[in-house]
Protein backbone atom coordinates (compact mmCIF):
# COMPACT_ATOMS: atom_id res chain seq x y z
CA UNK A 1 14.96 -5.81 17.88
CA UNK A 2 12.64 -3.23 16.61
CA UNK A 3 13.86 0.42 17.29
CA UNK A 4 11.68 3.80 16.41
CA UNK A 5 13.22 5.60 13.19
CA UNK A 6 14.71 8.93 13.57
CA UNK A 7 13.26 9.75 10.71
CA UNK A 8 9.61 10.19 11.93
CA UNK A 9 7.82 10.28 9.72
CA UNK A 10 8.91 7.88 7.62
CA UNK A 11 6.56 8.62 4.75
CA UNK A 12 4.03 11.53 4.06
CA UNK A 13 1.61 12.61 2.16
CA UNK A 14 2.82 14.86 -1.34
CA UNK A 15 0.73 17.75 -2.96
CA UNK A 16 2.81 17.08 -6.19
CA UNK A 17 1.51 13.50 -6.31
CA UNK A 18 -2.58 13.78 -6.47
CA UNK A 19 -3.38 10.26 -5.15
CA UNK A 20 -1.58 10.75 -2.21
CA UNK A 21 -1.69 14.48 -1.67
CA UNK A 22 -3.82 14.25 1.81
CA UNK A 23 -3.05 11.13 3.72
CA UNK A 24 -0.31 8.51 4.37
CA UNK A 25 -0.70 6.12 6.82
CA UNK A 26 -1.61 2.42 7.50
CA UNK A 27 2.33 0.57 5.67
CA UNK A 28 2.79 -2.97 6.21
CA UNK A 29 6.56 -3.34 5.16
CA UNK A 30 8.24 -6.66 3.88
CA UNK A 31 12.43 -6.97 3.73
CA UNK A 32 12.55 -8.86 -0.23
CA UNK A 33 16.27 -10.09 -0.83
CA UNK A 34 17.66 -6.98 -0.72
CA UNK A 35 15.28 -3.99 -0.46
CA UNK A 36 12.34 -3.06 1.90
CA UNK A 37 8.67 -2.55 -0.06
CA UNK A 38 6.37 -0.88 1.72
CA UNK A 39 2.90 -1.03 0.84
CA UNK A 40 0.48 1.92 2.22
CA UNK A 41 -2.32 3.69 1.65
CA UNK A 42 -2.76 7.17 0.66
CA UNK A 43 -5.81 9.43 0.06
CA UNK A 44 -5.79 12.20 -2.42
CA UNK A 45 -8.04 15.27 -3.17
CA UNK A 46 -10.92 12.97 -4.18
CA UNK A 47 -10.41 11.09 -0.69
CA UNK A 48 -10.47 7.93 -2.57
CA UNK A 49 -8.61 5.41 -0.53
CA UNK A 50 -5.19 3.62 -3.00
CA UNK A 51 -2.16 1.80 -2.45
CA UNK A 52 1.08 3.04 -3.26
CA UNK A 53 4.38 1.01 -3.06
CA UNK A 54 7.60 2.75 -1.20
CA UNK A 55 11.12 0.80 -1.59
CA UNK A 56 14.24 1.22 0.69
CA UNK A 57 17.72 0.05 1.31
CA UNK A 58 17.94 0.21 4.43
CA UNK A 59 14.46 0.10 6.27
CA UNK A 60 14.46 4.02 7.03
CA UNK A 61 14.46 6.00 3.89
CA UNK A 62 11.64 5.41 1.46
CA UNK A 63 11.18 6.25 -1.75
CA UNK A 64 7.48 6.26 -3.04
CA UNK A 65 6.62 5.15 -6.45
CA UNK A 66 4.83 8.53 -8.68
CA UNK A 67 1.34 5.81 -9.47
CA UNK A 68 -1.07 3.64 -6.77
CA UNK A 69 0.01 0.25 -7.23
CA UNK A 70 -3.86 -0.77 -6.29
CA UNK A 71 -6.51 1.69 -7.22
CA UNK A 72 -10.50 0.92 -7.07
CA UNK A 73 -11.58 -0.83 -10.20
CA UNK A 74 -14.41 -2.68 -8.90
CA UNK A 75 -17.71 -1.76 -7.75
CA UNK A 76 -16.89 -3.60 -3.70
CA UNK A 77 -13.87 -1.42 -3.09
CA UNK A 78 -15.41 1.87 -5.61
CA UNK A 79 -14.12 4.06 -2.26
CA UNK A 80 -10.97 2.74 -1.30
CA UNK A 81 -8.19 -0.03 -0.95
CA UNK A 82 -7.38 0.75 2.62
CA UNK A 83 -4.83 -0.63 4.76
CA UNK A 84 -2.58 -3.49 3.54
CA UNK A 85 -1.21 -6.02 5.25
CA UNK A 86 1.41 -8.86 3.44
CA UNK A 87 2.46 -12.64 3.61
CA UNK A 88 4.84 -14.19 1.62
CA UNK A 89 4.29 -17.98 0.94
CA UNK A 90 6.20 -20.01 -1.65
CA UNK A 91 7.68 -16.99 -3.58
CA UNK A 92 4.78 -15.57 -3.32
CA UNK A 93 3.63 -12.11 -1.84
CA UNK A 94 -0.66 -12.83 -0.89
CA UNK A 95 -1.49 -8.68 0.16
CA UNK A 96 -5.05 -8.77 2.26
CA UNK A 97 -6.44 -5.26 2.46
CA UNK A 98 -9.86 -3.96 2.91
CA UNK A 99 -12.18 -2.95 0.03
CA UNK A 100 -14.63 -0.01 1.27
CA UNK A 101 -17.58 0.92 -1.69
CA UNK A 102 -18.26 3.89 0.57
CA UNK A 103 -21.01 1.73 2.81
CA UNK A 104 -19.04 -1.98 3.93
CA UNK A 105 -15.91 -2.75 3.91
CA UNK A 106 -14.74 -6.06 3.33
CA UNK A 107 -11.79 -8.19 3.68
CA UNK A 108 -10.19 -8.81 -0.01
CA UNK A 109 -7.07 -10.37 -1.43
CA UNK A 110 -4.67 -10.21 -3.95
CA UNK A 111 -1.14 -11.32 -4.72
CA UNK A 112 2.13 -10.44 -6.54
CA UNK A 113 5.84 -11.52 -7.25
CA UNK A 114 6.88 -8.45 -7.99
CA UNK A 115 4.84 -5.30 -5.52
CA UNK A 116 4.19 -4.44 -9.53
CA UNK A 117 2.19 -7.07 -10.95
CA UNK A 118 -0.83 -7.82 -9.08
CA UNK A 119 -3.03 -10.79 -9.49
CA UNK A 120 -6.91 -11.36 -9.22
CA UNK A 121 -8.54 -9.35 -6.48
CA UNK A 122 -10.92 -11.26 -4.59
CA UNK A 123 -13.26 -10.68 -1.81
C-alpha cells in the first residue's frame, strides 16, 4: 500500500551542489536488496537537465550523491537527461529517460548493475 511521506519533500534542490542547485523533480525509485536508489533529475544554474542518484534505507530519507550520475555527453541530449524511469530485467537495471538537444526530445536508453556504472546510451 502506497502512503504519502511525511517528509514532503522528499528531495530538493541544493545551492551547495551546482548541478542541482535549481530543480529536483521527476524520481523513479527502485527497492535493490536492501536500499532504495532513486534516480531524478535536477537542473542547475546552467539549466542543463542531469541525473543524480539518491539512496535510502528506508524509502523516506534520501541521501543524494555530490556528482550527476548521467550528464549530456552527446550532441541528441546536449540540453538535458530529463526524467528517468527504471526496469530491472535479469540483474539488470535498463533506465529509459528522455534526451532533449534543446529542440526534440527523444526517448533514449541506458543500463547499469550498479546506479554507478552506466552502459551505452542509445536513442
Amino acid at each position: 500500500m502506497l502512503k504519502r511521506s511525511t517528509n514532503n519533500p522528499i528531495l530538493s534542490a541544493r545551492k551547495d551542489i551546482p548541478w542541482s542547485s535549481n530543480k529536483v523533480y521527476n524520481p523513479a525509485v527502485v527497492k535493490t536488496d536492501e536500499k532504495y536508489h532513486m534516480l531524478f533529475r535536477a537542473i542547475g544554474n546552467d539549466w542543463i537537465s542531469r541525473l543524480g542518484l539518491a539512496i535510502s534505507d528506508d524509502g523516506d530519507s534520501f541521501t543524494p550523491a555530490d556528482t550527476a550520475v548521467l550528464e549530456p555527453s552527446n550532441k541528441w541530449e546536449s540540453n538535458g537527461c530529463e526524467d528517468p524511469r527504471i526496469t530491472k530485467i535479469d540483474g539488470t537495471y535498463w533506465v529509459s529517460y528522455t534526451a532533449f538537444d534543446g529542440k526534440t526530445a527523444r526517448a533514449a536508453l541506458t543500463s547499469t548493475p550498479d546506479f554507478i556504472t552506466l552502459g551505452e546510451r542509445r536513442l
